[in-house]
C-alpha atoms as a PDB file:
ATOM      1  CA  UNK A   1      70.270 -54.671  67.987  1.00  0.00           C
ATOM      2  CA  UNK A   2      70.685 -58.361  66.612  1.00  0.00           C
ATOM      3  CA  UNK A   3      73.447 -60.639  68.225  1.00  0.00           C
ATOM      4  CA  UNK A   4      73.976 -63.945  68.187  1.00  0.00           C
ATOM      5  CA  UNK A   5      75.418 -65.961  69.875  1.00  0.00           C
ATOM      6  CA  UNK A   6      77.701 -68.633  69.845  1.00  0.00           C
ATOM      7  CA  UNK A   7      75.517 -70.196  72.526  1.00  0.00           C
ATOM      8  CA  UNK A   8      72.269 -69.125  71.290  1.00  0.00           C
ATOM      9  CA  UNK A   9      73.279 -70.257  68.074  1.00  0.00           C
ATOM     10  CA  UNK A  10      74.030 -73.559  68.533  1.00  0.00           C
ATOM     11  CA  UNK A  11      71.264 -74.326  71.636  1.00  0.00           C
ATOM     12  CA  UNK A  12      68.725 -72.026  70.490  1.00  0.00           C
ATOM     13  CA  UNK A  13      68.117 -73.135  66.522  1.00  0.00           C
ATOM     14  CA  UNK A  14      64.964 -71.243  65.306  1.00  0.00           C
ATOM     15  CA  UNK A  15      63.894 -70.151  69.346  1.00  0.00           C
ATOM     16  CA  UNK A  16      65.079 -66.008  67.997  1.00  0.00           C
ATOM     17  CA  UNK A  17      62.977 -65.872  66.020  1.00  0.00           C
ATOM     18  CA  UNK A  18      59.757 -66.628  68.367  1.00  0.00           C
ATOM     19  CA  UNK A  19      61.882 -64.257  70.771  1.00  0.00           C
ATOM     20  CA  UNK A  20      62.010 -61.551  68.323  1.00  0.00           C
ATOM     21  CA  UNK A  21      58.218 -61.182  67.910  1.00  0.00           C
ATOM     22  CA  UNK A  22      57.572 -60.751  71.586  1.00  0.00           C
ATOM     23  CA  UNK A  23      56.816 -57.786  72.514  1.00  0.00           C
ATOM     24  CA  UNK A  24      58.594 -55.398  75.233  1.00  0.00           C
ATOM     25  CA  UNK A  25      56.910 -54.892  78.344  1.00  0.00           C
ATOM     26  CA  UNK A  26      56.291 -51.956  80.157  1.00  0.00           C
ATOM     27  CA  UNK A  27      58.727 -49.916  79.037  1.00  0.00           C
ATOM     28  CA  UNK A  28      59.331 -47.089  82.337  1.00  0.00           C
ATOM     29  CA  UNK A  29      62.643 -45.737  80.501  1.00  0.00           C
ATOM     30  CA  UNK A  30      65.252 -45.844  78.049  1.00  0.00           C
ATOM     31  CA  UNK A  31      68.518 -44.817  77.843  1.00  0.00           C
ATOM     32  CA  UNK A  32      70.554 -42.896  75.062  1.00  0.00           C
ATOM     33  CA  UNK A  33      71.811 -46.211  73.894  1.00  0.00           C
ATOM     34  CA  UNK A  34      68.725 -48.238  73.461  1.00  0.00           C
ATOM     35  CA  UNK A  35      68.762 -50.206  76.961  1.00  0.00           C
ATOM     36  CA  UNK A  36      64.707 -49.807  78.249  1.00  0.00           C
ATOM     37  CA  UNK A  37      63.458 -51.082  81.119  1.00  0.00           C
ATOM     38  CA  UNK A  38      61.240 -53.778  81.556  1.00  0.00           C
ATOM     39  CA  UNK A  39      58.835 -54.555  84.192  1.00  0.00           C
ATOM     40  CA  UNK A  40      58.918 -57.807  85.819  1.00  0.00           C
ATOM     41  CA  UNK A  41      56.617 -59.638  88.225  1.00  0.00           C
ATOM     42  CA  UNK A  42      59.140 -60.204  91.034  1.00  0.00           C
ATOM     43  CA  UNK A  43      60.977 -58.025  93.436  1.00  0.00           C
ATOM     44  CA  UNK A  44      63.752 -60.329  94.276  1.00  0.00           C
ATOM     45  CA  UNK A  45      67.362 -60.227  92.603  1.00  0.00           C
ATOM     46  CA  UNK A  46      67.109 -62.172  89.311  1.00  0.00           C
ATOM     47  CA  UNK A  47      70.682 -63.873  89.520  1.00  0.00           C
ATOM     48  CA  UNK A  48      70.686 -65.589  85.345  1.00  0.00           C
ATOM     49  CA  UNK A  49      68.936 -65.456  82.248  1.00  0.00           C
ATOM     50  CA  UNK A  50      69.414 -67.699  79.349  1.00  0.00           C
ATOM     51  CA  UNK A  51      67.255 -68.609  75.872  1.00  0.00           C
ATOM     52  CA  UNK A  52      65.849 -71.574  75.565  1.00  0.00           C
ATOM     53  CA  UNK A  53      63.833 -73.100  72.467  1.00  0.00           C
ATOM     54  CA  UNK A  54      60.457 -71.322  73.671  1.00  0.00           C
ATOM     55  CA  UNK A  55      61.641 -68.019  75.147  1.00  0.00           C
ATOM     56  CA  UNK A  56      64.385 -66.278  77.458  1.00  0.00           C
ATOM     57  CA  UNK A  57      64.293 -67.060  80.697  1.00  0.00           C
ATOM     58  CA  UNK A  58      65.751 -65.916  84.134  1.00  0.00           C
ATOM     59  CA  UNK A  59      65.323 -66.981  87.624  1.00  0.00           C
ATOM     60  CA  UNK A  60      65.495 -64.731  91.379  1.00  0.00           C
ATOM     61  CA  UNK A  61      65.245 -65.208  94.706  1.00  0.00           C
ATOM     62  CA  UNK A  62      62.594 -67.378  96.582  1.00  0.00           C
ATOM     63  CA  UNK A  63      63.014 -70.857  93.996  1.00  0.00           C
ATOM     64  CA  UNK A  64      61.260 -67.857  90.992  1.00  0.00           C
ATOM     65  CA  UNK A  65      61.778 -68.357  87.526  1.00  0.00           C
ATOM     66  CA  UNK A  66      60.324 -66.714  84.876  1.00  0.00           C
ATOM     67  CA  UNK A  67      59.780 -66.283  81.412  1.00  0.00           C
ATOM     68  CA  UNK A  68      59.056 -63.448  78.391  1.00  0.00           C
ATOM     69  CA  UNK A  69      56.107 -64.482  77.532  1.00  0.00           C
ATOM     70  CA  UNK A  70      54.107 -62.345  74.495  1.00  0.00           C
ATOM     71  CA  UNK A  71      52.191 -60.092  77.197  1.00  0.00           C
ATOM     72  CA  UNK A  72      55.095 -59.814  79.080  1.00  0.00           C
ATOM     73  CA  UNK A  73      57.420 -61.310  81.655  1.00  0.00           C
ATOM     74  CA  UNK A  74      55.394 -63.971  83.750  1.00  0.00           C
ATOM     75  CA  UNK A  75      56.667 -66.072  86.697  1.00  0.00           C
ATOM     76  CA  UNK A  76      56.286 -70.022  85.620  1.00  0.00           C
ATOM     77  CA  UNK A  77      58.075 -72.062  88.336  1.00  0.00           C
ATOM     78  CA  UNK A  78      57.602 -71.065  91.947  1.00  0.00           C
ATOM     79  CA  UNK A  79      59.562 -72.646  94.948  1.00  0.00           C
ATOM     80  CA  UNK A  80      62.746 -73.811  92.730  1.00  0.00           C
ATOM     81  CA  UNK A  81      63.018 -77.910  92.333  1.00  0.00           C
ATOM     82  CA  UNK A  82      62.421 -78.408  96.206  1.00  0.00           C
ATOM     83  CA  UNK A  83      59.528 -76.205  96.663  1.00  0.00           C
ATOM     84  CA  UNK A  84      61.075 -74.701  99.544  1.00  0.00           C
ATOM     85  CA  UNK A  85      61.955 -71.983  98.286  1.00  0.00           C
ATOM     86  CA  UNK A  86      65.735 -71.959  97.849  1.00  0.00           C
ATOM     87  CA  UNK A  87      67.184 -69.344  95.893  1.00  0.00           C
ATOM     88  CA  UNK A  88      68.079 -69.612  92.325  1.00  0.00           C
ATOM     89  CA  UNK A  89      71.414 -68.844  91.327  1.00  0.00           C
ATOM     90  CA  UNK A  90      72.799 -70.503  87.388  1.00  0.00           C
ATOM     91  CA  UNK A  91      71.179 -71.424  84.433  1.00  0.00           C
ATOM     92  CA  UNK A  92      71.986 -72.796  81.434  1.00  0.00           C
ATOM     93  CA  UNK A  93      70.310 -75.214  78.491  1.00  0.00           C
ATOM     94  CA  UNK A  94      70.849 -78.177  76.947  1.00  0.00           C
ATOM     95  CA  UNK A  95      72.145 -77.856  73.234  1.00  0.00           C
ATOM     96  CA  UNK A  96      68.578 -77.686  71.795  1.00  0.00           C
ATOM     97  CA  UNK A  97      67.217 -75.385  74.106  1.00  0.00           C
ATOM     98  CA  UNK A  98      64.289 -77.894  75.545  1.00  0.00           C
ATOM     99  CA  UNK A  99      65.716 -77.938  79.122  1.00  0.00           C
ATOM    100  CA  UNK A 100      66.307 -75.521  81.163  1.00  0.00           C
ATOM    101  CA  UNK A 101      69.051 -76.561  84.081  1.00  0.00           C
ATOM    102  CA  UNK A 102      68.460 -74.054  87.301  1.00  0.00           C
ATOM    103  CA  UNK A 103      70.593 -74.602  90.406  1.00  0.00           C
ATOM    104  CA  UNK A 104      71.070 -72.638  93.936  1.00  0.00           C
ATOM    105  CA  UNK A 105      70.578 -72.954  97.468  1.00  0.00           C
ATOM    106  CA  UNK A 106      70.809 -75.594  99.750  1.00  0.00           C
ATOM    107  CA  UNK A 107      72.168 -78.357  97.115  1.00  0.00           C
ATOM    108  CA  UNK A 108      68.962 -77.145  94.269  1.00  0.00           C
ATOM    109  CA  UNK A 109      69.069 -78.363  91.113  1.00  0.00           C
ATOM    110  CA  UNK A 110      66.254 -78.754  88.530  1.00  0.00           C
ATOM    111  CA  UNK A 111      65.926 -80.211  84.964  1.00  0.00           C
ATOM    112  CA  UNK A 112      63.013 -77.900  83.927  1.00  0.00           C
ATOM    113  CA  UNK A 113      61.392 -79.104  80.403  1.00  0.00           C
ATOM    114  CA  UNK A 114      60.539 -75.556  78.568  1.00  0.00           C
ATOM    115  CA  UNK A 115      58.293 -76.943  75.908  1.00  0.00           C
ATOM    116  CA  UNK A 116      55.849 -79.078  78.451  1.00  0.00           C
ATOM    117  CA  UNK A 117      56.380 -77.100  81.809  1.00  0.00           C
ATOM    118  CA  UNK A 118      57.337 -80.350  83.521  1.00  0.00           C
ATOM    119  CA  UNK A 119      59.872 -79.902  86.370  1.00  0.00           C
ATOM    120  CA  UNK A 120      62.460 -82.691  87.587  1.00  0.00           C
ATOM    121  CA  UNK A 121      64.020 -82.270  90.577  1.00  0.00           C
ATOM    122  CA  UNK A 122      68.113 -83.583  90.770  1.00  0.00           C
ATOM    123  CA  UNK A 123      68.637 -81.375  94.367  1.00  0.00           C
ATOM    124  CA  UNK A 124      71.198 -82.619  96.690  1.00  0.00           C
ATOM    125  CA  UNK A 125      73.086 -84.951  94.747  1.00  0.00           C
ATOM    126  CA  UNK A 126      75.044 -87.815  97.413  1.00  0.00           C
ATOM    127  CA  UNK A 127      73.237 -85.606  99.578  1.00  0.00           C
ATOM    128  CA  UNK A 128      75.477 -83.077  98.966  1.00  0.00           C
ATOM    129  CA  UNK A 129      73.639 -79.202 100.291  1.00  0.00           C
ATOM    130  CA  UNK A 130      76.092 -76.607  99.754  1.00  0.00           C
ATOM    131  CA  UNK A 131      74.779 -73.736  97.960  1.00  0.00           C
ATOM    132  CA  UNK A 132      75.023 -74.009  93.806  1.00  0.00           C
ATOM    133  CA  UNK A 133      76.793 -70.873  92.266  1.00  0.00           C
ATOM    134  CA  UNK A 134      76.518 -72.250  88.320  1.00  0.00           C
ATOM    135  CA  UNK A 135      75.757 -75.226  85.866  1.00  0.00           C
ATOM    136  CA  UNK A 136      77.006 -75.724  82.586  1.00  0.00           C
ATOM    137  CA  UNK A 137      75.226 -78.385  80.183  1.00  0.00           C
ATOM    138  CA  UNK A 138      75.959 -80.112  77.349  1.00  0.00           C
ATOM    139  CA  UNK A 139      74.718 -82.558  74.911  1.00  0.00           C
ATOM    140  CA  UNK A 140      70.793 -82.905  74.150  1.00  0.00           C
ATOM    141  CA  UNK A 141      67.910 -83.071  76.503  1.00  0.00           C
ATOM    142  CA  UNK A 142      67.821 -86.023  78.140  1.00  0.00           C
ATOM    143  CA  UNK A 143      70.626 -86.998  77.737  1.00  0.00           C
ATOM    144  CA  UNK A 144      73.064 -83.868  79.185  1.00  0.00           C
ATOM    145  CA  UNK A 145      76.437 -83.728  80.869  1.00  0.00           C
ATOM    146  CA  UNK A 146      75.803 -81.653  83.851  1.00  0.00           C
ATOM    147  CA  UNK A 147      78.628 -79.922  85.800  1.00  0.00           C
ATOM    148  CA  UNK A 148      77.729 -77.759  89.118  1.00  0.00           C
ATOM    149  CA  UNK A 149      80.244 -75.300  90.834  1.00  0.00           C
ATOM    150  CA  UNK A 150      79.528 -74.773  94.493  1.00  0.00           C
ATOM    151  CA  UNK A 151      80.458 -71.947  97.081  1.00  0.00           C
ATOM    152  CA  UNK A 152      82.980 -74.585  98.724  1.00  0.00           C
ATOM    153  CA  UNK A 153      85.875 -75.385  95.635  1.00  0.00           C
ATOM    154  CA  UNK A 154      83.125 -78.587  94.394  1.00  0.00           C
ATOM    155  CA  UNK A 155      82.844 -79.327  90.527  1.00  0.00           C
ATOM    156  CA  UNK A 156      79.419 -81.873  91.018  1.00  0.00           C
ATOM    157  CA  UNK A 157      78.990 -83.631  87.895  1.00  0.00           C
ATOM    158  CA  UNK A 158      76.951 -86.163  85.931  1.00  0.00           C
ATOM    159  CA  UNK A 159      77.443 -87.782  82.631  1.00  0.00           C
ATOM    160  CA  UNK A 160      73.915 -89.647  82.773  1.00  0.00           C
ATOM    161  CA  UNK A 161      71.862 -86.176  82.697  1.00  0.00           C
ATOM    162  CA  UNK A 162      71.669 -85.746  86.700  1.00  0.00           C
ATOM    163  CA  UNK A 163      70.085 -89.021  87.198  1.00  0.00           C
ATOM    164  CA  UNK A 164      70.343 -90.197  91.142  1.00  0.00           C
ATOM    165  CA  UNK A 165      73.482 -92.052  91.603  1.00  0.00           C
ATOM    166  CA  UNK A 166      75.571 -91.003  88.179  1.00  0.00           C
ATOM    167  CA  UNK A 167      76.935 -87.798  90.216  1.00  0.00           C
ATOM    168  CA  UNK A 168      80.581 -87.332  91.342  1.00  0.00           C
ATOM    169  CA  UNK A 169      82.977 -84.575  92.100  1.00  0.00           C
ATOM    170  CA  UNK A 170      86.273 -82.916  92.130  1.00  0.00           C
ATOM    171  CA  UNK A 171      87.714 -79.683  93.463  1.00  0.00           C
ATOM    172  CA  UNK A 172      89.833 -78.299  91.259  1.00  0.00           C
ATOM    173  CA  UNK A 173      91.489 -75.554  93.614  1.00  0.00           C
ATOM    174  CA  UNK A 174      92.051 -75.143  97.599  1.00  0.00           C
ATOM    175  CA  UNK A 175      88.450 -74.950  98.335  1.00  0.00           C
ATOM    176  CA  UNK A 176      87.572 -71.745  97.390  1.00  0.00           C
ATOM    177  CA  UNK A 177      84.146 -70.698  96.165  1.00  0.00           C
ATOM    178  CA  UNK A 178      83.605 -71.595  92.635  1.00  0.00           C
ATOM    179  CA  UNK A 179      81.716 -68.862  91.022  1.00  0.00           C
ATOM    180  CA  UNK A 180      81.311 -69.177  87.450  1.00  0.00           C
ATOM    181  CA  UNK A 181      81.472 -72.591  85.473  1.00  0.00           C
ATOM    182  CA  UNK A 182      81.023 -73.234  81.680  1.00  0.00           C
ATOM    183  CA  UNK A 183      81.903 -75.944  78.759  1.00  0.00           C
ATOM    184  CA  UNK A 184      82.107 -74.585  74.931  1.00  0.00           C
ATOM    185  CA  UNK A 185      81.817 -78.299  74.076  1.00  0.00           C
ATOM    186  CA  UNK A 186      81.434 -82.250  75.838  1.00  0.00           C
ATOM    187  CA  UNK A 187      84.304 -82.839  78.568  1.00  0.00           C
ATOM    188  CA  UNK A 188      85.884 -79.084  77.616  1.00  0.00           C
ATOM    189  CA  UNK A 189      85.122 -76.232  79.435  1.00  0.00           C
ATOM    190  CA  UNK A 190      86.523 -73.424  82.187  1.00  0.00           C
ATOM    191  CA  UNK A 191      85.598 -72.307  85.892  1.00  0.00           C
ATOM    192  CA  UNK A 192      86.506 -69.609  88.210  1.00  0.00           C
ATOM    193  CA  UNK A 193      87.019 -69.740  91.713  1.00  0.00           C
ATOM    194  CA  UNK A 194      87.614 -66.837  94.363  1.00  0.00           C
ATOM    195  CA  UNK A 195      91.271 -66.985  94.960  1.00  0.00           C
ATOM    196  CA  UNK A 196      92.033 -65.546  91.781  1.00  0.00           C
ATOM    197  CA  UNK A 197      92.428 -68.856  89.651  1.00  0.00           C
ATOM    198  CA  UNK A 198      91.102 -70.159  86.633  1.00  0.00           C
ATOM    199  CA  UNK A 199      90.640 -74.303  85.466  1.00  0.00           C
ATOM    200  CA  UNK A 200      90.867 -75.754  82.164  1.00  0.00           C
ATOM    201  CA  UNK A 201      89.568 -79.023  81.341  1.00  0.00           C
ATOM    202  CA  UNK A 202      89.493 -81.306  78.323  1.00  0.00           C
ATOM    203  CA  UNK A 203      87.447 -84.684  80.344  1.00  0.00           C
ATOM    204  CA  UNK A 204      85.362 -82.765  82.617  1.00  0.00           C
ATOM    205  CA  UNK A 205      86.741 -84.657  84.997  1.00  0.00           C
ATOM    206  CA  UNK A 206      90.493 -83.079  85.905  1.00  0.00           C
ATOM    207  CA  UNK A 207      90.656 -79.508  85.802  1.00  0.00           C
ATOM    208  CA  UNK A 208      93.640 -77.558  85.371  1.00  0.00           C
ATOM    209  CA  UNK A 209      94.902 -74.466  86.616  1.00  0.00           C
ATOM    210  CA  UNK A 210      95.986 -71.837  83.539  1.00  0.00           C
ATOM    211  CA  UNK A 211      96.209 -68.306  85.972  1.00  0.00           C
ATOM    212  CA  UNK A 212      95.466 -65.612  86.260  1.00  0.00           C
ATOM    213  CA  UNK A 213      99.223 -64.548  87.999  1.00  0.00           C
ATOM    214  CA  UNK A 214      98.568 -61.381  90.497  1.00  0.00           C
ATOM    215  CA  UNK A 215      95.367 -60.567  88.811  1.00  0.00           C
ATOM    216  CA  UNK A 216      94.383 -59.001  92.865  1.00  0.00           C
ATOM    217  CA  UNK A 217      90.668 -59.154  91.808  1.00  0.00           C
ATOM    218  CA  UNK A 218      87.929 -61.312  92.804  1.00  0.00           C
ATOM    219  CA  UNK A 219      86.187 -63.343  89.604  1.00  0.00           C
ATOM    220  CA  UNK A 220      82.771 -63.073  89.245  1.00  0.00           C
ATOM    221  CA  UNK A 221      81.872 -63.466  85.157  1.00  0.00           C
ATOM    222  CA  UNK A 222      83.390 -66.316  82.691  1.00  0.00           C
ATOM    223  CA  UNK A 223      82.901 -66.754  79.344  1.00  0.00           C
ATOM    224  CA  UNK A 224      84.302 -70.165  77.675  1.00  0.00           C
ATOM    225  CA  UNK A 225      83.913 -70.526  74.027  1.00  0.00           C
ATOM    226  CA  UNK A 226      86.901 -72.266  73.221  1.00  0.00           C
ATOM    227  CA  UNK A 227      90.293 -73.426  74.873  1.00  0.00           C
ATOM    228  CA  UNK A 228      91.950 -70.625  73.603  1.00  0.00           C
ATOM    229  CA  UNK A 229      88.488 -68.161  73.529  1.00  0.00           C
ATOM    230  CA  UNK A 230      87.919 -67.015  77.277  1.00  0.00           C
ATOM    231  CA  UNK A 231      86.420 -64.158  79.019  1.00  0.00           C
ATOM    232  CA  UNK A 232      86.757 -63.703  83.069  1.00  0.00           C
ATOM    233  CA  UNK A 233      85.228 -60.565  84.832  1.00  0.00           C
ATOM    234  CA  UNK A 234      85.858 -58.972  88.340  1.00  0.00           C
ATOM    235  CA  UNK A 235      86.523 -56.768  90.376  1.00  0.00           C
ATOM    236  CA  UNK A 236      87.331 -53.328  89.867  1.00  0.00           C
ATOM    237  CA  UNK A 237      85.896 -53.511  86.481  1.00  0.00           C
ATOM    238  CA  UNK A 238      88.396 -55.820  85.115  1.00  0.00           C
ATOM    239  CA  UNK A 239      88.597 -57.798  82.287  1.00  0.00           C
ATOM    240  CA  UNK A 240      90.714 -60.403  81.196  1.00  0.00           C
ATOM    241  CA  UNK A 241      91.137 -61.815  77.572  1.00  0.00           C
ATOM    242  CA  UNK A 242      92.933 -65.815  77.301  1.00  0.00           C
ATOM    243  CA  UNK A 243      93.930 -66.296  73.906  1.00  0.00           C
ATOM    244  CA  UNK A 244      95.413 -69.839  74.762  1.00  0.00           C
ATOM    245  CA  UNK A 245      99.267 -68.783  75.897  1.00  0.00           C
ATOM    246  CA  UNK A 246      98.603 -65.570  77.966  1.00  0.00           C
ATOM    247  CA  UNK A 247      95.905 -63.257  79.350  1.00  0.00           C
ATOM    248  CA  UNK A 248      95.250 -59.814  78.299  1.00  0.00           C
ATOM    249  CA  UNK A 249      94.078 -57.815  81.353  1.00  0.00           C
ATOM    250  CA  UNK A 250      92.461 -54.770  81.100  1.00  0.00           C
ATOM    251  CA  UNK A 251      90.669 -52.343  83.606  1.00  0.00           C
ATOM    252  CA  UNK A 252      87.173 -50.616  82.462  1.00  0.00           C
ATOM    253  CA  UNK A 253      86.607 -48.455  85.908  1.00  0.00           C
ATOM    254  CA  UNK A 254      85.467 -49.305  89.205  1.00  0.00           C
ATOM    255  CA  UNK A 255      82.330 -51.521  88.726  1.00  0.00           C
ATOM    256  CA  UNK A 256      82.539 -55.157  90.192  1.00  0.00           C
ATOM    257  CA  UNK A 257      81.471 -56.733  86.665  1.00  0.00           C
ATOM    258  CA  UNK A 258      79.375 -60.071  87.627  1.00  0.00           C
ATOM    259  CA  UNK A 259      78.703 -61.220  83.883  1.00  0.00           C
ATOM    260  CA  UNK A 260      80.495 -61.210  80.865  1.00  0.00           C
ATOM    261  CA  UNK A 261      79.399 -62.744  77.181  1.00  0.00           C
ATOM    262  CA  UNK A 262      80.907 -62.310  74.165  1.00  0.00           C
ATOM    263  CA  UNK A 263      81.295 -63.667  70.591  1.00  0.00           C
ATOM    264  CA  UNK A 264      83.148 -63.120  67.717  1.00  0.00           C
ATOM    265  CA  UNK A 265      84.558 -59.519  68.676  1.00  0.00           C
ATOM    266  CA  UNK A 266      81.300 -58.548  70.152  1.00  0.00           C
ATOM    267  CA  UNK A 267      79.452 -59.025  73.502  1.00  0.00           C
ATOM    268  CA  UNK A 268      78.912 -57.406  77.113  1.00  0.00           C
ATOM    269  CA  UNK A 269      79.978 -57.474  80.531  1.00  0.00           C
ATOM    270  CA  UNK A 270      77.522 -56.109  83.456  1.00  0.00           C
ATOM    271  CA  UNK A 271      77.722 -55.575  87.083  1.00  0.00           C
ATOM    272  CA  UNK A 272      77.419 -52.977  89.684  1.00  0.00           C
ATOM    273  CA  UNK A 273      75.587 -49.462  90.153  1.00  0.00           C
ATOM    274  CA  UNK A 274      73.725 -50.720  86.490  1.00  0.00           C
ATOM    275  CA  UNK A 275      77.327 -50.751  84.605  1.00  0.00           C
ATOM    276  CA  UNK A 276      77.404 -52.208  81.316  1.00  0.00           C
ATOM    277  CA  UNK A 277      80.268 -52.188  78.963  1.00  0.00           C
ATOM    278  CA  UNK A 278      79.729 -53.011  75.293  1.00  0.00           C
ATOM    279  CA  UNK A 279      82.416 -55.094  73.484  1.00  0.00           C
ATOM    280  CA  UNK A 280      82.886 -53.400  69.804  1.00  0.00           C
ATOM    281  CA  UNK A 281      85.234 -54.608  67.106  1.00  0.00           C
ATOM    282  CA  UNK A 282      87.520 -55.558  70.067  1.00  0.00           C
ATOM    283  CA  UNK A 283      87.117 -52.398  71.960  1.00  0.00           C
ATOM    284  CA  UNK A 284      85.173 -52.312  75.778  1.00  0.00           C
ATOM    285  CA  UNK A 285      82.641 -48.885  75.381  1.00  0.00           C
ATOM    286  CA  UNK A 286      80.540 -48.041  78.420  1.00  0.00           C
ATOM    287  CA  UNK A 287      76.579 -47.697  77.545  1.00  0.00           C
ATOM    288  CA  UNK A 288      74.218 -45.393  79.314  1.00  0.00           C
ATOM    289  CA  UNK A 289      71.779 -47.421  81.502  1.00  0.00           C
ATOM    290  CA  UNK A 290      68.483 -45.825  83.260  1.00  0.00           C
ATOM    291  CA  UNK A 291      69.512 -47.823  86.493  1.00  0.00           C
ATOM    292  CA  UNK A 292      71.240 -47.658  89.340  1.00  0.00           C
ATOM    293  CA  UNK A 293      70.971 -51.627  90.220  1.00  0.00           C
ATOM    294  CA  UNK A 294      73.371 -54.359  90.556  1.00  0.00           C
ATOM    295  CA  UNK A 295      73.257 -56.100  87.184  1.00  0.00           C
ATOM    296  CA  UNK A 296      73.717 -59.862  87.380  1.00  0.00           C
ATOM    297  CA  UNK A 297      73.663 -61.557  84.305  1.00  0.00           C
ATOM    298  CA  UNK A 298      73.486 -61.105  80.375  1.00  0.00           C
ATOM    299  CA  UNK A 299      71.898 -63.172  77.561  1.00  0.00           C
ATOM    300  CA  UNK A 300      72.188 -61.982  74.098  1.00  0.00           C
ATOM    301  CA  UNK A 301      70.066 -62.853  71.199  1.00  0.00           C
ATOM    302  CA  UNK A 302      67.233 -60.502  68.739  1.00  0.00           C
ATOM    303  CA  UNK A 303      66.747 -58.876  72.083  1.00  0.00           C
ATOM    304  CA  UNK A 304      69.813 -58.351  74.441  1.00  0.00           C
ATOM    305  CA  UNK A 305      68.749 -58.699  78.287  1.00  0.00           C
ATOM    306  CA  UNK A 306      70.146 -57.812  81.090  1.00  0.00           C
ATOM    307  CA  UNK A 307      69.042 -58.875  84.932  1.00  0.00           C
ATOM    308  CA  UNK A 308      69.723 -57.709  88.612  1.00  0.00           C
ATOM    309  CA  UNK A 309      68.693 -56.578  91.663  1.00  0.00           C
ATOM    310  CA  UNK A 310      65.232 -55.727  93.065  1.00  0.00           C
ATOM    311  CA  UNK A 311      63.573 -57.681  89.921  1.00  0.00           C
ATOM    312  CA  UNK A 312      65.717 -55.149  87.776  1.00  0.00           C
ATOM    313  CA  UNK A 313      65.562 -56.009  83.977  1.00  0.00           C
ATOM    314  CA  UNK A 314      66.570 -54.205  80.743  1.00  0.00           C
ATOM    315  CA  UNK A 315      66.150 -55.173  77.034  1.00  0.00           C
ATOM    316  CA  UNK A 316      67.617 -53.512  73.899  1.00  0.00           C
END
């Protein structure tokens, strides 16, 4: 299957194409709707994948990122920005895809340059070390707006690409855990924290709260592409749909769903016991998977991957 999307469309110009002619690895099965798995050289949970202008990449456990490469997946970064090690939790990409923005444990963040291999480590910004759930970037490389949600209700952000000193912060909510963050465009842009409340903002600096009322599920999966274009995922395999004036809930099972990305009427969410639900013509249609995993995180694009626990990785 071929999907596109809105992110890989506008971040990713010309990088599906070098995507589509790499090869699958190690394929060890498949499932009645095209999902295959792929081996992978770590054993750690891979927490988020994303494309970049070279090729898709996703990072685990231990400071490991790695990338599909045309003999297969092959780790590229070890240690995470620090080199100690901290686990890696968010990715995302400036709009052309040259940096890759990784963030985790113990206040990591890295600006990692995709076309060179060079590595730039931002970690601990006003020596700030909570652990980093999610970044969302925008603008070109080098010159990014960066925006980091931690596990203590902290929206960390930079509007001089990360550089020491240009940081600052707000928290949006009580001082819950933030869990997903994202921006469709500059200053505009949604995050999620764990008390069941979703922010708006249109500055990236003041957030606002627009629900979700008695939703009684934790968030784990956002998807921003517009203020009135949003995707949250939870618990209890729920999904909820913003058009802009209310949210649509619906319920898809029992799966905690940890990642959700859609476009145009199409997309996925994943999450637990290897569930993943396929978004068609508006409609949420559970496919098949040959795993049993935790499934962490979606990227869509010539080939559709999904990431998880235990190294766990499938392509279609």
């Amino acid at each position: 299957m071929t999907r596109l999307t809105r992110r890989s469309t506008l971040k990713v110009a010309g990088a599906s194409l070098a995507a589509a002619t790499v090869p699958a690895t190690a394929a060890a099965a498949e499932s009645d709707d095209g999902w295959t798995v792929v081996e992978t050289p770590v054993d750690s949970t891979l927490h988020d994948v994303a494309y970049t202008a070279t090729n898709p990449h996703a990072v685990a456990g231990g400071g490991l990122v790695i990338e599909r490469t045309a003999t297969g997946w092959e780790v590229v970064l070890q240690g995470g920005p620090t080199g100690n090690g901290n686990d890696l939790y968010g990715v995302d990409t400036t709009d052309d895809g040259e940096r890759l923005w990784i963030v985790g444990s113990s206040g990591a963040i890295g600006e990692y340059d995709v076309t060179t291999g060079n590595l730039v480590d931002r970690s601990a910004p006003n020596d700030y070390t909570a652990n980093f759930n999610d970044v969302s970037v925008t603008g070109p490389a080098g010159e990014a707006d960066v925006y980091v949600a931690d596990d203590s209700g902290s929206i960390h952000y930079s509007f001089d690409n990360g550089k020491e000193g240009t940081w600052n912060y707000e928290v949006p909510g009580s001082g819950s855990g933030l869990n997903a963050i994202e921006c469709y465009a500059d200053g505009a842009g949604h995050v999620i924290d764990t008390n069941g409340k979703v922010f708006a903002t249109d500055d990236g600096v003041t957030w606002n709260p627009i629900g979700i009322e008695d939703a009684g599920v934790t968030y784990y999966g956002l998807d921003s592409d517009a203020e009135d274009d949003v995707y949250v995922s939870g618990g209890n395999a729920s999904v909820f749909d913003y058009t802009g004036s209310r949210w649509i809930p619906e319920s898809l099972g029992d799966a905690a769903l940890f990642d959700i990305e859609t476009e145009a009427g199409t997309g996925y969410t994943v999450g637990s016991g290897g569930a993943v639900f396929e978004l068609e013509d508006g409609e949420w249609v559970q496919n098949t998977t040959p795993v049993g995993e935790n499934l962490r995180a979606v990227a869509t694009g010539d080939v559709d991957i999904v990431v998880g626990s235990s190294g766990s990785l499938l392509e279609r």
